[in-house]
Protein backbone atom coordinates (compact mmCIF):
# COMPACT_ATOMS: atom_id res chain seq x y z
CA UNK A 1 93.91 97.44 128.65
CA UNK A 2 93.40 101.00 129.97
CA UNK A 3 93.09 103.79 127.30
CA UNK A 4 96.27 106.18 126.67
CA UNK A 5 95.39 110.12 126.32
CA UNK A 6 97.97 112.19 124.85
CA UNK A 7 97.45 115.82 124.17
CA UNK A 8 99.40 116.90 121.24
CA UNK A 9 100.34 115.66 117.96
CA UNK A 10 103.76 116.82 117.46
CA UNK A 11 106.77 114.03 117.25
CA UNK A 12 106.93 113.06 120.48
CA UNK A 13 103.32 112.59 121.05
CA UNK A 14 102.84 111.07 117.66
CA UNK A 15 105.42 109.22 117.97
CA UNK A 16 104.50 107.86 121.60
CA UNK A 17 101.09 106.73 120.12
CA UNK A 18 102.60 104.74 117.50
CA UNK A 19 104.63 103.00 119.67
CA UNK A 20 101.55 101.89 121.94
CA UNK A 21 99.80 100.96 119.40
CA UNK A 22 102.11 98.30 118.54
CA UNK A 23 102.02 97.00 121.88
CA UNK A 24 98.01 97.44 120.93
CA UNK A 25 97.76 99.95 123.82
CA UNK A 26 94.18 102.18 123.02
CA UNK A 27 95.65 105.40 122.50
CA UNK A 28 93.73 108.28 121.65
CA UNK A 29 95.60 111.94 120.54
CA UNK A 30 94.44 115.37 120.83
CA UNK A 31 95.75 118.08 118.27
CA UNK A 32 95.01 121.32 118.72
CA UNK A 33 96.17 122.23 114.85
CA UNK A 34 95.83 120.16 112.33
CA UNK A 35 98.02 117.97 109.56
CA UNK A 36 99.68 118.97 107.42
CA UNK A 37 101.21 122.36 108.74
CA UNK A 38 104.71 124.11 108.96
CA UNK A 39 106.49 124.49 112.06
CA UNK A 40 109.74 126.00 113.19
CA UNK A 41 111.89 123.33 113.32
CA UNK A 42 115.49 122.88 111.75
CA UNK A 43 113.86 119.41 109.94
CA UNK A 44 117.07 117.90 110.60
CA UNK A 45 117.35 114.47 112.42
CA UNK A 46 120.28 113.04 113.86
CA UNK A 47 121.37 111.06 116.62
CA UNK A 48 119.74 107.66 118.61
CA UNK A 49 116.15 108.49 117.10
CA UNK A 50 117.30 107.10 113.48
CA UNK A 51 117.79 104.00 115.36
CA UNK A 52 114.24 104.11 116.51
CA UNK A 53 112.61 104.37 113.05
CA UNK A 54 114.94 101.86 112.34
CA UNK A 55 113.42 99.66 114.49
CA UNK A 56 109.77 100.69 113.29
CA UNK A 57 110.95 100.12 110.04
CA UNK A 58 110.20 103.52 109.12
CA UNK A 59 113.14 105.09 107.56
CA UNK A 60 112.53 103.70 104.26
CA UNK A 61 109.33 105.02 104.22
CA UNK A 62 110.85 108.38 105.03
CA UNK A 63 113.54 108.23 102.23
CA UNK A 64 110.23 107.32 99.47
CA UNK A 65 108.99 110.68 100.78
CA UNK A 66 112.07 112.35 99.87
CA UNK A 67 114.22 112.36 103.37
CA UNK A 68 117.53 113.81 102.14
CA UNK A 69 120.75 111.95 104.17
CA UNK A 70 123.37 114.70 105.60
CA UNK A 71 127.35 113.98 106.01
CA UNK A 72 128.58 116.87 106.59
CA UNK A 73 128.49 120.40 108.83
CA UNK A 74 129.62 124.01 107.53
CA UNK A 75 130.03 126.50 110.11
CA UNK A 76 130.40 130.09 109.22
CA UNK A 77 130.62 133.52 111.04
CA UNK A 78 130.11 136.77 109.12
CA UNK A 79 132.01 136.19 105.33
CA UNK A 80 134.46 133.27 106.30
CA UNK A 81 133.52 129.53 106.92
CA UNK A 82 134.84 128.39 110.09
CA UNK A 83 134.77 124.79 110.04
CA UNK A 84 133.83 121.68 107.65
CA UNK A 85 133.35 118.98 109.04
CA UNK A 86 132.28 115.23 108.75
CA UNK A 87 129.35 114.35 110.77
CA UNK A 88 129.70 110.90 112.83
CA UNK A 89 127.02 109.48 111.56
CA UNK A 90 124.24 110.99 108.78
CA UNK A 91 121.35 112.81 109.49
CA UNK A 92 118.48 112.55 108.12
CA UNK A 93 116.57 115.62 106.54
CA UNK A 94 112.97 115.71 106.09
CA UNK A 95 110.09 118.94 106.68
CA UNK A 96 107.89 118.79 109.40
CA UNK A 97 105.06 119.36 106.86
CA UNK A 98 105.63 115.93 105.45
CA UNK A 99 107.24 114.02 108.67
CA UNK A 100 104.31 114.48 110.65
CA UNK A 101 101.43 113.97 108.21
CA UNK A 102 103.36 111.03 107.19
CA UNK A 103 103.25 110.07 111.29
CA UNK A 104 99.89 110.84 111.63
CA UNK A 105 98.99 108.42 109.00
CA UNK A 106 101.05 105.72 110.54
CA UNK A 107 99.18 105.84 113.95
CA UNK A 108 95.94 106.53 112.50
CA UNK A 109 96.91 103.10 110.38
CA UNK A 110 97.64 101.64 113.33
CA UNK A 111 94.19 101.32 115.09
CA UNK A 112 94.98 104.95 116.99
CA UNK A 113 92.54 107.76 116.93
CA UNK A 114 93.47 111.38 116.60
CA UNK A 115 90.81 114.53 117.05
CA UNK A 116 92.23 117.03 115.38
CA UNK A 117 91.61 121.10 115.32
CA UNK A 118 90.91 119.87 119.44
CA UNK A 119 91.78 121.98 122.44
CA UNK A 120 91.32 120.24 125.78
CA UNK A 121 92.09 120.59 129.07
CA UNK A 122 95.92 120.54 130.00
CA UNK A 123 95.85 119.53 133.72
CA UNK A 124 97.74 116.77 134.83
CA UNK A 125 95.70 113.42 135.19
CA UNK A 126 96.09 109.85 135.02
CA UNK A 127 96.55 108.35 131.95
CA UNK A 128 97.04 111.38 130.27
CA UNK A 129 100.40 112.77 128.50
CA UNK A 130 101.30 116.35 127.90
CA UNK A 131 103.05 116.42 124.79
CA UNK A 132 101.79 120.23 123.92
CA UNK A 133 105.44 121.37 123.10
CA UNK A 134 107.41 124.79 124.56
CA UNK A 135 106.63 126.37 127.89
CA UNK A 136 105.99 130.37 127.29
CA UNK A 137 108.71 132.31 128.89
CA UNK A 138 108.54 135.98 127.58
CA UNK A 139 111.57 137.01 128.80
CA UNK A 140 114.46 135.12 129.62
CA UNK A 141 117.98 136.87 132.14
CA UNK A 142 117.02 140.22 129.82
CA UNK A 143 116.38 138.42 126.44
CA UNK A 144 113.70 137.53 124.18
CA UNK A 145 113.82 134.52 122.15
CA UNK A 146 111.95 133.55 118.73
CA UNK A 147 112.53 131.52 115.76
CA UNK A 148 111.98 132.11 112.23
CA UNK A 149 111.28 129.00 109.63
CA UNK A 150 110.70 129.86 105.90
CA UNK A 151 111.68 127.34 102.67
CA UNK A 152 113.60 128.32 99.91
CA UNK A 153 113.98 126.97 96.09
CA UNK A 154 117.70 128.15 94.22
CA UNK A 155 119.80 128.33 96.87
CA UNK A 156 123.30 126.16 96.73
CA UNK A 157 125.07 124.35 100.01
CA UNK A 158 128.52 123.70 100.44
CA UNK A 159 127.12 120.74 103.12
CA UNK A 160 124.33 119.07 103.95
CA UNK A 161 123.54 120.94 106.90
CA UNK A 162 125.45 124.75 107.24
CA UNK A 163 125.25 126.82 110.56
CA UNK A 164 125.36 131.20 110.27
CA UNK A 165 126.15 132.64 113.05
CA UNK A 166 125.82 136.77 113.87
CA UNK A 167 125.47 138.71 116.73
CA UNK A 168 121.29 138.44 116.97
CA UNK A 169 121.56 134.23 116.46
CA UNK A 170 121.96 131.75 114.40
CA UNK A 171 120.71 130.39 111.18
CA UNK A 172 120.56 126.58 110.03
CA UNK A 173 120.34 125.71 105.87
CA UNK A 174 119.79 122.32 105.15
CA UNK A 175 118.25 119.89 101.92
CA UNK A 176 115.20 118.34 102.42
CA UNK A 177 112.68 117.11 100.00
CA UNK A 178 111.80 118.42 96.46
CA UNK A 179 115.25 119.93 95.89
CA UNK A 180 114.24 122.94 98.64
CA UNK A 181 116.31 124.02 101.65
CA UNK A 182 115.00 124.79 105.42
CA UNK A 183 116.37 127.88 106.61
CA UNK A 184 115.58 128.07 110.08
CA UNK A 185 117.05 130.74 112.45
CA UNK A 186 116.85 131.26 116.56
CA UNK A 187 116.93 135.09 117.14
CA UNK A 188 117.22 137.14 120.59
CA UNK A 189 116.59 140.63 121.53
CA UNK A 190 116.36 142.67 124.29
CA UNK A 191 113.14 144.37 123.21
CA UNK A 192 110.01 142.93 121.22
CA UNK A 193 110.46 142.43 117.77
CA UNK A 194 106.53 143.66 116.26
CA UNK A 195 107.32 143.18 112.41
CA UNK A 196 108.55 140.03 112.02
CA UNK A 197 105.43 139.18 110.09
CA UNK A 198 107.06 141.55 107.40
CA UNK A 199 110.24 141.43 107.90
CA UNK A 200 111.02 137.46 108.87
CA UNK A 201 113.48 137.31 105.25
CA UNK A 202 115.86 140.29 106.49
CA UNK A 203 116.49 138.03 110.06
CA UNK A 204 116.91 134.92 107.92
CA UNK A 205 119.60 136.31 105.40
CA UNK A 206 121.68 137.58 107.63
CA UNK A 207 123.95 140.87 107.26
CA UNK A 208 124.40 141.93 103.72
CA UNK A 209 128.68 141.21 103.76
CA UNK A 210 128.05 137.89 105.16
CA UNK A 211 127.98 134.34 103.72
CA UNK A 212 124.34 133.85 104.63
CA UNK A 213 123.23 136.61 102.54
CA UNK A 214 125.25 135.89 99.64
CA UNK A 215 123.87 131.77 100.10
CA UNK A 216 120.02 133.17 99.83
CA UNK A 217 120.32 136.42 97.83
CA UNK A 218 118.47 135.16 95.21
CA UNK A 219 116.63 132.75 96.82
CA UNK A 220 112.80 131.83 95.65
CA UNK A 221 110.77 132.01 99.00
CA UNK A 222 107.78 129.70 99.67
CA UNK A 223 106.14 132.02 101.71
CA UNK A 224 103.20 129.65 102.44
CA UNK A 225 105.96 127.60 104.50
CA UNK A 226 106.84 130.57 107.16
CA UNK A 227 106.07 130.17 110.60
CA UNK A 228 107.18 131.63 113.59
CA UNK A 229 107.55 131.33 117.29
CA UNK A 230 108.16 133.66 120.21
CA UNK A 231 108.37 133.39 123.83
CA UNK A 232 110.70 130.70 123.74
CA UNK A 233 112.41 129.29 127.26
CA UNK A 234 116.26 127.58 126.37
CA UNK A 235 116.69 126.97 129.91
CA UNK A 236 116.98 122.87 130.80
CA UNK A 237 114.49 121.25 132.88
CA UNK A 238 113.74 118.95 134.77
CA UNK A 239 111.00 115.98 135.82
CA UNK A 240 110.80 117.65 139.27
CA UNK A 241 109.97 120.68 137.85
CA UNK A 242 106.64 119.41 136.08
CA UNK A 243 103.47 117.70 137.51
CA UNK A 244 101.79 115.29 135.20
CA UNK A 245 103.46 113.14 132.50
CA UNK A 246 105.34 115.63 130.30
CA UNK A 247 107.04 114.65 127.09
CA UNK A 248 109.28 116.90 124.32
CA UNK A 249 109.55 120.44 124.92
CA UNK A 250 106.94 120.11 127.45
CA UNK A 251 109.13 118.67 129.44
CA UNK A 252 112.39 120.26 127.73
CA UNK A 253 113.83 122.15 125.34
CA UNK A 254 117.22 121.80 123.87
CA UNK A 255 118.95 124.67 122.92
CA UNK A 256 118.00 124.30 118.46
CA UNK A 257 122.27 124.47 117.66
CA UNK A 258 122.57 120.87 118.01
CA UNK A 259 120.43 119.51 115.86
CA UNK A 260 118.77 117.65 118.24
CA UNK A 261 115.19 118.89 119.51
CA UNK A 262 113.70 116.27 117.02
CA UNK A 263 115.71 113.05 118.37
CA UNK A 264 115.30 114.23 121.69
CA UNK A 265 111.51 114.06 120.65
CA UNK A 266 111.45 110.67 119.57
CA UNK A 267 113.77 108.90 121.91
CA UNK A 268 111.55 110.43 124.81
CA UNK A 269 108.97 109.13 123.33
CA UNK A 270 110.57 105.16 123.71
CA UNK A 271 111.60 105.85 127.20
CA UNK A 272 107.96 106.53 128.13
CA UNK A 273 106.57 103.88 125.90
CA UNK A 274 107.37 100.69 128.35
CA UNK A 275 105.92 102.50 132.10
CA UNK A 276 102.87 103.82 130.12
CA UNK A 277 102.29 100.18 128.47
CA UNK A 278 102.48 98.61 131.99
CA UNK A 279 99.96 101.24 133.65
CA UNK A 280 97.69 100.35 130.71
CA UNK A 281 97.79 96.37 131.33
CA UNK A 282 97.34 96.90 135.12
CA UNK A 283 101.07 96.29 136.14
CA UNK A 284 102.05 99.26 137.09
CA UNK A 285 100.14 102.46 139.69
CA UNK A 286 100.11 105.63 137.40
CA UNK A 287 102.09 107.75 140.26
CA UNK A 288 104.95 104.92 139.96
CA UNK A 289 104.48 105.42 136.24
CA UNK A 290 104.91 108.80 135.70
CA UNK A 291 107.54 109.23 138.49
CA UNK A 292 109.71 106.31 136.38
CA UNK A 293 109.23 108.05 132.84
CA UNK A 294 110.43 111.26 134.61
CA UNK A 295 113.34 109.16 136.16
CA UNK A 296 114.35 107.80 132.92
CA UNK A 297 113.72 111.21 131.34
CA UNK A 298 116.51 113.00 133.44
CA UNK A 299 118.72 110.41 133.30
CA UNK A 300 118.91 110.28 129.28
CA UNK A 301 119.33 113.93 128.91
CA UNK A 302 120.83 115.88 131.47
CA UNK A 303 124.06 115.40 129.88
CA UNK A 304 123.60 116.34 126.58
CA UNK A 305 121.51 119.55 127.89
CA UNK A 306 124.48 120.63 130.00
CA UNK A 307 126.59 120.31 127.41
CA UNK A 308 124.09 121.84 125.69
CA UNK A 309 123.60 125.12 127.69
CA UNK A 310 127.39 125.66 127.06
CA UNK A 311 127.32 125.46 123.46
CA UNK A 312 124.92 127.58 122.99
CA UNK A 313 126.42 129.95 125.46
CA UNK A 314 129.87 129.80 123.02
CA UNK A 315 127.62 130.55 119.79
CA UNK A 316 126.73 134.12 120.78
CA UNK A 317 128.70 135.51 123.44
CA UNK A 318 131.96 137.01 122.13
CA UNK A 319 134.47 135.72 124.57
CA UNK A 320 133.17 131.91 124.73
CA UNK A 321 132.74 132.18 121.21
CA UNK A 322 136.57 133.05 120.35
CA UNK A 323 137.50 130.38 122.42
CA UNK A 324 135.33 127.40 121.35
CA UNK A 325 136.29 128.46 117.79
CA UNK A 326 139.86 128.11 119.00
CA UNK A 327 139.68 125.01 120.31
CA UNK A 328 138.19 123.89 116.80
CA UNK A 329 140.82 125.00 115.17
CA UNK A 330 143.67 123.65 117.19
CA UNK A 331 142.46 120.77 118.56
CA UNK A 332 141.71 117.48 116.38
CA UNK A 333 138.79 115.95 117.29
CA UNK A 334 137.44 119.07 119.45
CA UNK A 335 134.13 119.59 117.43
CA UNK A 336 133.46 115.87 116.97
CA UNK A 337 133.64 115.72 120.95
CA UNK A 338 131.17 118.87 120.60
CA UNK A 339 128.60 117.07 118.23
CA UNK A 340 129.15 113.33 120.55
CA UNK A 341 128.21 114.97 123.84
CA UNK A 342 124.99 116.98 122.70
CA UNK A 343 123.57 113.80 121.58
């Protein structure tokens, strides 16, 4: 069989080589980092992926690690909570820091072969997948976006998973492992932001009236656990937007209020799992390949990123935002339609 390169060991990419190795596909993965390492990510997994570790009997593996299981959703805006809310199904909760180093092990275990601390070449060639996550775009219809990731020790949930918004973002709190919460915020601005390396916990606690700050005003900060991001693009792509093989937010980004950036990750990584396996045994011309993955790409998630673009549209503009908090209110079933058709 014909070797698999994939450049970048995030979830989709790791998650891509495991699944190739069990089809005993070589697969070798390039990471330009290294494991184990923060990242901004709201560590909170819900959606079709579960059913995917299911299936690679890997969610009991993730629960001995300390995966914490979400049911419910707390939305809040300045001092009042908005909504509670019972999730469809449970999420599961689980830092990046420990889901990928446990992934990396599993592949590694597997027969695959990872370089790590690894740059290489990111032009599109056969048998080669770009997994290298988020596109750059400094500047985005007038506004820069960054997120902010940071754990915290003492700090009490009404939910497993709670959503802040104010007028700059959003911020997400939920349990994960070794009784800490992940508070993870998406931020815009009109202007660069040059401090955040020193001033990161004044955009994560919010204003000083409002629930967010009084939910991590005395909050013990890992500070070894920050990370940030800038430059990031929200807009929804496409596979005829790319050249090459493009998986995760390489190929595209969801906007981070869902919750689903990491499933998104995973199940992408399924969908290109069968063409890649067929180019590898012979079956299959890497053109018609790649061109089927990207085919199968669209078709899973332009949906849910429509959807998507509009929900994150309602969580900071003022007028959208009265009115999909209206609709919450008044109409049963409204924000279980919301959570259904982002996933």
């Amino acid at each position: 069989m014909k070797a698999i390169t994939i450049v970048g060991g995030g979830l989709a990419g790791l998650t891509l080589g495991l699944l190739l190795r069990r089809k005993e596909v070589p697969v070798k993965l390039y990471e330009a980092g290294s494991y184990p390492r923060h990242r901004v990510c709201g560590e909170y997994l819900s959606g079709r992926a579960l059913r995917i570790l299911d299936s690679l009997g890997l969610r009991s593996k993730l629960r001995s690690l300390g995966a914490v299981e979400s049911r419910d959703l707390v939305i809040a805006r300045g001092p009042s909570t908005l909504l509670l809310h019972r999730l469809p199904q449970p999420a599961l909760c689980l830092s990046r820091f420990e889901f990928d180093r446990f992934l990396a092990g599993e592949f590694s275990c597997s027969g695959g072969t990872i370089e790590t601390h690894t740059r290489v070449p990111t032009e599109p060639m056969e048998g080669t997948v770009l997994a290298t996550g988020r596109q750059p775009m400094k500047v985005e219809k007038g506004w820069r976006w960054f997120g902010l990731k940071a754990h915290a020790h003492g700090v009490t949930l009404e939910a497993g998973l709670e959503m802040h918004l104010s007028t700059h973002g959003y911020v997400g709190l939920c349990r994960i492992e070794g009784e800490q919460v992940n508070v993870c915020g998406l931020f815009r601005s009109r202007h660069p932001v040059p401090d955040l390396a020193t001033s990161w916990k004044r955009w994560l606690c919010g204003e000083p009236e409002s629930l967010l700050h009084r939910r991590l005003h005395q909050a013990k900060w890992d500070d070894s656990s920050f990370s940030s991001v800038a430059a990031l693009s929200l807009a929804p792509r496409k596979s005829s937007d790319h050249t090459g093989l493009r998986l995760g937010d390489a190929f595209t980004m969801i906007p981070p209020v869902t919750g689903n950036g990491m499933s998104m990750a995973i199940e992408g990584a399924r969908l290109a799992a069968g063409p890649l396996e067929e180019w590898s045994g012979g079956r299959m011309e890497w053109t018609l390949a790649a061109e089927k993955v990207g085919r199968l790409l669209d078709h899973a998630f332009a949906s849910r990123l429509r959807h998507a673009r509009w929900l994150q549209h309602a969580m900071l503009d003022p007028f959208p935002q009265s009115l999909a908090w209206s609709l919450v209110r008044w109409v049963p079933g409204f924000s279980s339609l919301l959570f259904r058709l982002t996933r």
